[in-house]
Protein backbone atom coordinates (compact mmCIF):
# COMPACT_ATOMS: atom_id res chain seq x y z
CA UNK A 1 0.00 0.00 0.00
CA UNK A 2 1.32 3.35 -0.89
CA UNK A 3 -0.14 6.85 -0.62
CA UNK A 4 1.44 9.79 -1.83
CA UNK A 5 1.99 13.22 -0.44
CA UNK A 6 -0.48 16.12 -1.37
CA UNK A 7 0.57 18.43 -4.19
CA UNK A 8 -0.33 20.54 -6.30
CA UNK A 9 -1.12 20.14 -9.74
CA UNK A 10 -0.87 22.81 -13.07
CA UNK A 11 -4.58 23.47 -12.88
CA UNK A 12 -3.72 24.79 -8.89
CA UNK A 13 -5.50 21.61 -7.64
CA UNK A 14 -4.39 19.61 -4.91
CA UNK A 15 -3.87 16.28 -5.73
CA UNK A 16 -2.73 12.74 -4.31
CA UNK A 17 -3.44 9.07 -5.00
CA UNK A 18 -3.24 5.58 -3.01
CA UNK A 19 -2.43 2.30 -4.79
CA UNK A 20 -2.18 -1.33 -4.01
CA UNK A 21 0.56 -3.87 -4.82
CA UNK A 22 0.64 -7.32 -4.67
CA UNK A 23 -2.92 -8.10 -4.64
CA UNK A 24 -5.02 -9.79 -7.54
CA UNK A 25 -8.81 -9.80 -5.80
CA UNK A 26 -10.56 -7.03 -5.88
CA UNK A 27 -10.74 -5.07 -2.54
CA UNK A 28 -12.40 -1.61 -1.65
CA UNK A 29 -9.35 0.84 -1.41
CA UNK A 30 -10.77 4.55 0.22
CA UNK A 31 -8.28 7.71 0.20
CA UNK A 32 -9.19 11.06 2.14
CA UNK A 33 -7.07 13.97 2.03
CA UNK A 34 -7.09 15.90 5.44
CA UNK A 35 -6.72 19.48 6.41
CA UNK A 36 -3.64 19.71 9.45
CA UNK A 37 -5.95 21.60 12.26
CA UNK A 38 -5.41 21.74 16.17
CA UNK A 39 -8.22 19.10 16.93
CA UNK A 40 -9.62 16.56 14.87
CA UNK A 41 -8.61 17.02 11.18
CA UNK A 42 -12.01 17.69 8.61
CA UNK A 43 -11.43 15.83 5.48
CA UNK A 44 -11.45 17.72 2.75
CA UNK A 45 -12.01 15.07 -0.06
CA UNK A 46 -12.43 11.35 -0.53
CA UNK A 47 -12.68 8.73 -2.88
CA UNK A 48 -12.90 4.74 -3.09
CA UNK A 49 -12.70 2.20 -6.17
CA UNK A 50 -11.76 -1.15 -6.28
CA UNK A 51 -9.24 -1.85 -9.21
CA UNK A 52 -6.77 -1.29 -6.15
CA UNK A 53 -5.40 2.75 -7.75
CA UNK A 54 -7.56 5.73 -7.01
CA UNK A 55 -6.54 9.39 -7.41
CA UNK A 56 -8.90 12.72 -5.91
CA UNK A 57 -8.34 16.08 -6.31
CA UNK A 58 -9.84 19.32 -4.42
CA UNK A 59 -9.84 23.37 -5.43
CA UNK A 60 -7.26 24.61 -3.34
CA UNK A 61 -6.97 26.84 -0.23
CA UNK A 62 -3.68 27.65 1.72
CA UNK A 63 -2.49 25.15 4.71
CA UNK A 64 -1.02 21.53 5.55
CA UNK A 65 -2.36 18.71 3.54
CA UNK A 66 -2.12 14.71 4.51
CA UNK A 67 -3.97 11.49 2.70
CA UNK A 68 -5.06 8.58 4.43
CA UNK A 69 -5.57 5.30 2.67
CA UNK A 70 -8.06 3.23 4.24
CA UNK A 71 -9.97 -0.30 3.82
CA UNK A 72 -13.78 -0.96 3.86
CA UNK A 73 -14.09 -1.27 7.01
CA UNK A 74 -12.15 2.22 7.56
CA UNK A 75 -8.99 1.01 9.26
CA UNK A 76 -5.92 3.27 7.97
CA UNK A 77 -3.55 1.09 5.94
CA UNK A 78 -1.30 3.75 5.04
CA UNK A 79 -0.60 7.31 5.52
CA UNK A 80 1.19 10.00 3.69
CA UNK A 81 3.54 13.08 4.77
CA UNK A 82 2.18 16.39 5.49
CA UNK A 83 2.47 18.92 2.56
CA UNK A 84 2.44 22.58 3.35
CA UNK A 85 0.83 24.06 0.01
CA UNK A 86 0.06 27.63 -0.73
CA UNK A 87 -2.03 27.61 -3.71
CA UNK A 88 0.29 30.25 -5.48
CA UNK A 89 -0.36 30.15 -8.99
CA UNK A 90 3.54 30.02 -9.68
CA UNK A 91 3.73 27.25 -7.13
CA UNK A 92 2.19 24.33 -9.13
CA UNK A 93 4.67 21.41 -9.32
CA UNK A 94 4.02 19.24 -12.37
C-alpha cells in the first residue's frame, strides 16, 4: 500500500493518490485527504474504487495537507507526509 503526499497540480489543484501492490482480488481501497488543524482534522475530499489505484483532487486553499488510505471497514492502511501548500499560482509542481 502506498499513498502519496499532497501536491499541487498545473490546474492549482491539490492532488494525491493511493495504490495497491501485490494483490489480484478485488478489494475496496478509500483515500481522504485531510486538512492539518489543532483538533480533529475535517477531510477535505475522498474517494474509493476497487481496481486497487484511485486518485482525488480538491480546489485549493492555503495550509497543511495529509492522505489517508483506508480499507472498507475504515482502518488506515497507510498514511502520507504532510504537505504545506500555498495555492500560489507560480507554485504548481508538475
Amino acid at each position: 500500500m502506498s499513498v502519496a503526499k499532497p501536491r499541487l497540480n498545473s490546474a492549482l489543484k491539490i492532488e494525491t493518490f493511493a495504490a495497491r501492490r501485490g494483490c489480484f482480488s478485488s478489494a475496496l481501497l478509500r483515500i481522504r485527504i485531510k486538512r492539518a488543524v489543532p483538533g480533529r482534522d475535517p477531510v477535505v475530499k475522498s474517494g474509493a474504487a476497487r481496481n486497487g489505484r484511485v486518485k482525488v483532487a480538491v480546489a485549493c486553499q492555503p495550509g497543511v495537507y495529509y492522505a489517508t488510505a483506508t480499507d472498507l471497514r475504515g482502518r488506515t492502511l497507510a498514511k502520507s507526509r504532510a504537505a504545506r501548500l500555498s495555492c500560489a499560482p507560480g507554485s504548481a509542481t508538475p
